[in-house]
N, C-alpha and C. Protein backbone atom coordinates (compact mmCIF):
# COMPACT_ATOMS: atom_id res chain seq x y z
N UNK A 1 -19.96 7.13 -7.37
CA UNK A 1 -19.03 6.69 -8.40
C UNK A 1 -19.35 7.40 -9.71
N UNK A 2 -18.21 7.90 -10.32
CA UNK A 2 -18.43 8.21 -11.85
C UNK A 2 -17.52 7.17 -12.70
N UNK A 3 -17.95 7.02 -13.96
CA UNK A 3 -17.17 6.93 -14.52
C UNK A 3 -16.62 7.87 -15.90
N UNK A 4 -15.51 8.31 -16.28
CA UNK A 4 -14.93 8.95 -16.69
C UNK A 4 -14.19 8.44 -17.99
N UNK A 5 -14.11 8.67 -19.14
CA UNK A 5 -13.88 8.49 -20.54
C UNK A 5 -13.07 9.76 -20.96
N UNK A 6 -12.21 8.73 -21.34
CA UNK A 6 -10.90 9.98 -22.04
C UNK A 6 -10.88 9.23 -23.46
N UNK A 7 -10.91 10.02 -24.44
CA UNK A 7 -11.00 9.43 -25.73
C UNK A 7 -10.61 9.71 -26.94
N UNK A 8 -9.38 8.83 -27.17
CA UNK A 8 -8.62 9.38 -28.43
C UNK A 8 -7.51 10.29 -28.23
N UNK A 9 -6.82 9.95 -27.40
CA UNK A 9 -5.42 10.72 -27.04
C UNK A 9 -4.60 10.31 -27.97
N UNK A 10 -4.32 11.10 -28.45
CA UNK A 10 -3.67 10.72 -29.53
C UNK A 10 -1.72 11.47 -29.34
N UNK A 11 -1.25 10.33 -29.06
CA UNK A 11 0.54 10.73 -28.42
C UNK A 11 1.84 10.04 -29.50
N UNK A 12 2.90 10.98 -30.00
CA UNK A 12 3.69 10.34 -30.59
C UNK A 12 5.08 9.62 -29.51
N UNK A 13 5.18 8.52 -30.21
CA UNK A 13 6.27 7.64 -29.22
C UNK A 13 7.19 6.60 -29.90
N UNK A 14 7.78 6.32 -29.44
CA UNK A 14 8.94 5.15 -30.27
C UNK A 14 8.08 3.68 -29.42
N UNK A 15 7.75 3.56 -30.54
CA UNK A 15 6.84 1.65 -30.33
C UNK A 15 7.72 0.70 -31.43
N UNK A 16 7.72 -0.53 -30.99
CA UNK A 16 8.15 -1.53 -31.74
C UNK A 16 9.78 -2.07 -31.48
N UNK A 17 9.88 -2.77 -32.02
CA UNK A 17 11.41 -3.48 -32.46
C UNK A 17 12.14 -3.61 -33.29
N UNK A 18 11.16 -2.91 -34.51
CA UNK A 18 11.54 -3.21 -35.90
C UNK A 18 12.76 -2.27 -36.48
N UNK A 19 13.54 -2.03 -37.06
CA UNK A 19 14.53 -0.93 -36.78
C UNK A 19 14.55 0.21 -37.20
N UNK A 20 13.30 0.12 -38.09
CA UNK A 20 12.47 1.99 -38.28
C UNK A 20 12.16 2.42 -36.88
N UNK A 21 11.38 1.19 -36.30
CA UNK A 21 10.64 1.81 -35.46
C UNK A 21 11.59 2.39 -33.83
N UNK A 22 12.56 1.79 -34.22
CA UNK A 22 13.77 2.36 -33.15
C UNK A 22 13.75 3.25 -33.15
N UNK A 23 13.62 3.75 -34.52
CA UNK A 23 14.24 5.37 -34.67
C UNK A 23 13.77 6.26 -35.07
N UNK A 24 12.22 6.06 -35.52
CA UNK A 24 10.93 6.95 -35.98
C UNK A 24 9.95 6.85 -34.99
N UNK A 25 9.61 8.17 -34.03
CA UNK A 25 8.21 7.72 -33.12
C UNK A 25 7.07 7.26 -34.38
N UNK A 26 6.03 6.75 -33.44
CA UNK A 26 4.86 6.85 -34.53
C UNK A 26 3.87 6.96 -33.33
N UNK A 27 2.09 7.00 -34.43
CA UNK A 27 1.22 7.64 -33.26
C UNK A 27 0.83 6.22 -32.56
N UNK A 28 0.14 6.57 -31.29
CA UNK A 28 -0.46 5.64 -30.88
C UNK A 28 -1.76 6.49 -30.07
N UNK A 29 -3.15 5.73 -29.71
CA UNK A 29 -4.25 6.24 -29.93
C UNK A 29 -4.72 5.63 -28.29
N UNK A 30 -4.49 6.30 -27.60
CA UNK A 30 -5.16 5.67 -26.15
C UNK A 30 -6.82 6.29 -25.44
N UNK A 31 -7.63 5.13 -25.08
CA UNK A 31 -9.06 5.10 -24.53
C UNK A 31 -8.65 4.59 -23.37
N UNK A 32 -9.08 5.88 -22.11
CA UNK A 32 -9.66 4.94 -21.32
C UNK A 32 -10.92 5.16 -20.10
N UNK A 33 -11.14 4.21 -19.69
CA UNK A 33 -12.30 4.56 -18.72
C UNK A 33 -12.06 4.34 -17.69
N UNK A 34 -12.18 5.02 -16.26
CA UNK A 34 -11.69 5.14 -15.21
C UNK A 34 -12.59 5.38 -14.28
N UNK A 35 -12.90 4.54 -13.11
CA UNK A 35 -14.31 4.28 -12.15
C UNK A 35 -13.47 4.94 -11.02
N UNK A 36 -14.22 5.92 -10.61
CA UNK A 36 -13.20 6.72 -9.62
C UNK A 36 -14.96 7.13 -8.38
N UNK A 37 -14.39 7.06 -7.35
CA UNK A 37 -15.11 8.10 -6.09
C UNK A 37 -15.75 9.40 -6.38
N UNK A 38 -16.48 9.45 -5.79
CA UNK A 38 -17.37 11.10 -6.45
C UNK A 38 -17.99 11.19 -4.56
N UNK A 39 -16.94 12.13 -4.61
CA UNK A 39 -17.72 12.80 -3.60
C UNK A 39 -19.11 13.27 -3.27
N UNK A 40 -19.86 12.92 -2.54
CA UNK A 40 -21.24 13.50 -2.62
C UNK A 40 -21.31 15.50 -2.26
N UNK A 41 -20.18 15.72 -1.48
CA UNK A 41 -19.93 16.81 -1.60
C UNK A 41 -19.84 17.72 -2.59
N UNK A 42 -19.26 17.47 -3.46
CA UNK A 42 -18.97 17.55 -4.78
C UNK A 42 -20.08 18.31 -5.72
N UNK A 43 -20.98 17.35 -5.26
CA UNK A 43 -22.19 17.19 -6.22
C UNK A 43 -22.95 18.61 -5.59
N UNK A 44 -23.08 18.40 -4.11
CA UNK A 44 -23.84 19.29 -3.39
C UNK A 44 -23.19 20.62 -3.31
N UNK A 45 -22.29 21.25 -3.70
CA UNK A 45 -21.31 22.47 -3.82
C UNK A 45 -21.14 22.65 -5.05
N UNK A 46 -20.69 22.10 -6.11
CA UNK A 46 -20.27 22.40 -7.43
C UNK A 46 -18.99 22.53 -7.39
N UNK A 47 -18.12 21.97 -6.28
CA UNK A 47 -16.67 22.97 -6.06
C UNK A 47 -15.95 21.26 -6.33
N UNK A 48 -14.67 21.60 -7.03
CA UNK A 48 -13.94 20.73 -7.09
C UNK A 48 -13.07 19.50 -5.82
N UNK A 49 -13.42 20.06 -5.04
CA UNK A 49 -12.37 19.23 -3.81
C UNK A 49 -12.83 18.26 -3.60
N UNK A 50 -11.90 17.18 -3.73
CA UNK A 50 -11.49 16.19 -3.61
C UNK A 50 -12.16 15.01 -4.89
N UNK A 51 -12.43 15.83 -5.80
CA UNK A 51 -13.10 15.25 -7.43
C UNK A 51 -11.96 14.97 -7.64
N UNK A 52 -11.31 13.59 -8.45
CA UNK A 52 -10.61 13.38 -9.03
C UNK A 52 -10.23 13.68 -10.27
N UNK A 53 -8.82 14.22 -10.57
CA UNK A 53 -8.44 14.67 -11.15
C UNK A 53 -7.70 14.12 -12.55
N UNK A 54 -8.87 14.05 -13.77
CA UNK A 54 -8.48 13.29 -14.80
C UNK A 54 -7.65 14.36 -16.11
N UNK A 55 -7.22 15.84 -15.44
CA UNK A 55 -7.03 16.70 -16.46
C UNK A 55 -4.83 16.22 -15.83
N UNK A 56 -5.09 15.99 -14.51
CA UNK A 56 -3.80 15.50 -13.86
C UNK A 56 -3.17 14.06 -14.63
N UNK A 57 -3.94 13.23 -14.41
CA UNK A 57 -3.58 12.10 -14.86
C UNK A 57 -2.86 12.03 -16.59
N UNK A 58 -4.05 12.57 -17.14
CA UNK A 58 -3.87 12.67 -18.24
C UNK A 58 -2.50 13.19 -19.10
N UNK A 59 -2.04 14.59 -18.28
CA UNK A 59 -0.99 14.86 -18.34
C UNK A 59 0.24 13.77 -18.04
N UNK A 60 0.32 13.73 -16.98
CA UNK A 60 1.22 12.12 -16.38
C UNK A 60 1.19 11.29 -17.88
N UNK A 61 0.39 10.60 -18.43
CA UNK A 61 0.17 9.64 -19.37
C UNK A 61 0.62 10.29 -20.45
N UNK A 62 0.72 11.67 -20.87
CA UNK A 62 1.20 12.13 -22.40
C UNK A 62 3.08 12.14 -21.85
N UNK A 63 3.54 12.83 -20.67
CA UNK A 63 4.50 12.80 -20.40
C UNK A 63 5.38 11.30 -20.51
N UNK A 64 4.85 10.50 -19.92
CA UNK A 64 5.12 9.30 -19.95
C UNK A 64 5.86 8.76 -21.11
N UNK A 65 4.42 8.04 -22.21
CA UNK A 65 4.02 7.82 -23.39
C UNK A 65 5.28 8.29 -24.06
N UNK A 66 5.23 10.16 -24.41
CA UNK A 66 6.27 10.80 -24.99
C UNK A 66 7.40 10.73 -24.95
N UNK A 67 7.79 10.51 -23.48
CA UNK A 67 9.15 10.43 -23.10
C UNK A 67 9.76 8.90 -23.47
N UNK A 68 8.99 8.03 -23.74
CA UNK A 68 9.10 6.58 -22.63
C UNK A 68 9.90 5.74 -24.50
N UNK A 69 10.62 4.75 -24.47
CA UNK A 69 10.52 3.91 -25.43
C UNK A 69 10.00 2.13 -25.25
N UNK A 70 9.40 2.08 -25.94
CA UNK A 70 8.89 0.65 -25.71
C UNK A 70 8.62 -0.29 -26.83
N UNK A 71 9.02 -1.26 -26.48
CA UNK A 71 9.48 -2.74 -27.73
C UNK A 71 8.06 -3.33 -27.80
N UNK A 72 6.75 -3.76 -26.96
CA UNK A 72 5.31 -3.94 -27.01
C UNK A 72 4.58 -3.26 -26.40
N UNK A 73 3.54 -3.52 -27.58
CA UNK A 73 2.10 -2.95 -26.50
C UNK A 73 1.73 -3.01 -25.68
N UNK A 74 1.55 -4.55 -25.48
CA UNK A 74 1.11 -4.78 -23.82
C UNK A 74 1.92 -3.80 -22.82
N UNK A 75 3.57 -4.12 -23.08
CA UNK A 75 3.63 -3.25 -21.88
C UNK A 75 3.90 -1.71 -21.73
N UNK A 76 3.49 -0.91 -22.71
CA UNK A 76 2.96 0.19 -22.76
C UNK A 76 1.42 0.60 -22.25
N UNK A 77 0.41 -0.19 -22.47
CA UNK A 77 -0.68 -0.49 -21.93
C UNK A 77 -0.36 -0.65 -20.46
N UNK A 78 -0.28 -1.56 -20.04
CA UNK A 78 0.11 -1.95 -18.64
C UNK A 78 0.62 -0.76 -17.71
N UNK A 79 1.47 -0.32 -18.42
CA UNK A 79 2.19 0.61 -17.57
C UNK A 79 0.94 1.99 -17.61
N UNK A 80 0.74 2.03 -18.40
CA UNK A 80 -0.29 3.50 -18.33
C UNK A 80 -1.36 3.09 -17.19
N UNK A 81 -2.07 1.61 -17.47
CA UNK A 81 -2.79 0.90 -16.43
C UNK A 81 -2.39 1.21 -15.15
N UNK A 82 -1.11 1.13 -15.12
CA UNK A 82 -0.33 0.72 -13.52
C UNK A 82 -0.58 2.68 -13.22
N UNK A 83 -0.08 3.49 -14.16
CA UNK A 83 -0.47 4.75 -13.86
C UNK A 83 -1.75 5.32 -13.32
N UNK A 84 -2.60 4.91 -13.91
CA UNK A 84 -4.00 4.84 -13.61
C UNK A 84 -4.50 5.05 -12.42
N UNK A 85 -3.96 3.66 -11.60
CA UNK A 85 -4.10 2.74 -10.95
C UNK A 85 -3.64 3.62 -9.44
N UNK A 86 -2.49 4.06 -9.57
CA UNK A 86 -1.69 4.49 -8.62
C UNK A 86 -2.84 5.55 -7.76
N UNK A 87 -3.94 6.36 -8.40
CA UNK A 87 -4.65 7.15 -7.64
C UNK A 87 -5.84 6.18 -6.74
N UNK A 88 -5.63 6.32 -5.47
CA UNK A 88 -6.33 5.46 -4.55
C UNK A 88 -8.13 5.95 -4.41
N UNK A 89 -8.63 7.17 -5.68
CA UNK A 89 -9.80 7.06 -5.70
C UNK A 89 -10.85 6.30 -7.25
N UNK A 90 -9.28 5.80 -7.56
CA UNK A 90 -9.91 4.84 -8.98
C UNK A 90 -10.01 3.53 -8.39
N UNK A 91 -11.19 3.01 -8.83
CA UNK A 91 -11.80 1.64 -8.03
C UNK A 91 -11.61 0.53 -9.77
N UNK A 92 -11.39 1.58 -10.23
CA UNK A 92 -11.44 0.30 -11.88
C UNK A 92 -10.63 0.97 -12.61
N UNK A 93 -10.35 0.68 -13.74
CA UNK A 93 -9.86 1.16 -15.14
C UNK A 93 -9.49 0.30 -15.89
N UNK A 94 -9.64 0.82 -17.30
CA UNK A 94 -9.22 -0.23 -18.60
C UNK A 94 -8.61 0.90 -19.29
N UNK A 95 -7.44 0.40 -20.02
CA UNK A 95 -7.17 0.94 -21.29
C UNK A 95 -6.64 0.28 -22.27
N UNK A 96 -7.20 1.12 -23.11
CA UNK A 96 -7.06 0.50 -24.85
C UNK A 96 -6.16 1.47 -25.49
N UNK A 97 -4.83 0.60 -26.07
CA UNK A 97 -3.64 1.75 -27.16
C UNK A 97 -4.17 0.94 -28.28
N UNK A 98 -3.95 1.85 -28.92
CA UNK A 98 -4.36 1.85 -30.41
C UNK A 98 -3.28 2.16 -31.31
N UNK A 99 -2.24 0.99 -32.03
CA UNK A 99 -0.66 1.28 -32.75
C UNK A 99 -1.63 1.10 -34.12
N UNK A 100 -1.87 2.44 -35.02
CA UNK A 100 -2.64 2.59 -36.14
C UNK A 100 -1.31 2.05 -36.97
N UNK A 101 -2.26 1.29 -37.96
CA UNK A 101 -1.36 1.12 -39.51
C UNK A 101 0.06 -0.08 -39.01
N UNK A 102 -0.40 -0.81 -37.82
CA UNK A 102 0.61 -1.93 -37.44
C UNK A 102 0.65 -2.94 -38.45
N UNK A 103 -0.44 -3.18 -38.95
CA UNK A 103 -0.39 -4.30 -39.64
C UNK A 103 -0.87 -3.80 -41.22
N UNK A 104 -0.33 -4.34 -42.50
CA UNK A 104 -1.00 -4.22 -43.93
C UNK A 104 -2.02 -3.73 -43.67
N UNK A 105 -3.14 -5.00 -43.87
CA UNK A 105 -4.82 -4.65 -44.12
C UNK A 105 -5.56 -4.15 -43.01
N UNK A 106 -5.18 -3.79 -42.09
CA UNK A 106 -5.62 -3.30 -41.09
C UNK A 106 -5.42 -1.81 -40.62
N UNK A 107 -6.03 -1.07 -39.88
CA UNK A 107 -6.71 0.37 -39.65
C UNK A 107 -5.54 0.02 -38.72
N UNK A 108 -5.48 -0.51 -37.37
CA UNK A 108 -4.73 -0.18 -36.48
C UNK A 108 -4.80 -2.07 -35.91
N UNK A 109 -4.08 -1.80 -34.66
CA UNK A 109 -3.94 -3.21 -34.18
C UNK A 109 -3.87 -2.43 -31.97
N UNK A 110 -5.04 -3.11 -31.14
CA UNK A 110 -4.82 -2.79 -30.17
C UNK A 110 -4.75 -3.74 -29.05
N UNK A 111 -4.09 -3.49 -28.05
CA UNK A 111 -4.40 -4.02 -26.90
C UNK A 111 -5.04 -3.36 -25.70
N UNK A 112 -5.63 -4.13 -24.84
CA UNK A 112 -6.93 -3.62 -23.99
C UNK A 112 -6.53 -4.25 -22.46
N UNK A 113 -6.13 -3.34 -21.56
CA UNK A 113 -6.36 -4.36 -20.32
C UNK A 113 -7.09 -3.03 -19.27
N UNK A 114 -7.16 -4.30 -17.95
CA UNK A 114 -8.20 -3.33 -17.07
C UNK A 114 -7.92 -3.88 -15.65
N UNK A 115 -7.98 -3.13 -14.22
CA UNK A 115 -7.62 -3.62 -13.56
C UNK A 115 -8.68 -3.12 -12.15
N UNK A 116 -9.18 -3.52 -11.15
CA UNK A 116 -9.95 -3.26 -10.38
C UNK A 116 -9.54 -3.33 -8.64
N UNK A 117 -9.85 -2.52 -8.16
CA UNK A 117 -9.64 -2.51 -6.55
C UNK A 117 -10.61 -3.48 -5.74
């Protein structure tokens, strides 16, 4: 098993309900960590096959994100989760979006979920 940290993806998207936010993307800041299979092969070759592929995923998740519009976090979270999720050599994952400057006095405002095989 490895686990794997992607950190600070930083993707513009249409978040919220508010009626700027209909119509202005803004950033949002995604972490996540992903418990995936590690071939022992892998280790013993140096060669990529059958290492899971977090340069793949990752892509998937900016495409997404970019393309996608969404009224909450949670289910922007969720859904990247559910993305995650879909590769049958991830045994865990969590992710954390990060909607910076959501609130006045605050840096950012996030939600966090995680889901396990």
């Amino acid at each position: 098993m490895a686990i794997i940290r992607i950190k600070k993806l930083l993707i513009r998207t249409y978040i919220g309900f508010n009626p700027e936010e209909l119509v202005n993307k803004q950033d949002v800041v995604i972490n996540l960590e992903i418990e995936a299979d590690l071939p022992e092969k892998a280790l013993l070759t140096d060669e990529p096959d059958g290492i899971y592929d977090y340069k793949k995923v990752t892509k998937r998740i900016i495409t997404f994100v970019q393309d996608g519009r969404f009224k909450l976090l949670e289910v922007l979270t969720n859904n990247i989760l559910d993305l995650v999720m879909e590769d049958p050599q991830v045994r865990w994952a969590r992710v954390q979006v990060d909607k910076p400057h959501a609130l006045r006095f605050a840096e950012s405002v996030s939600v966090e979920m995680e889901a396990r095989r």
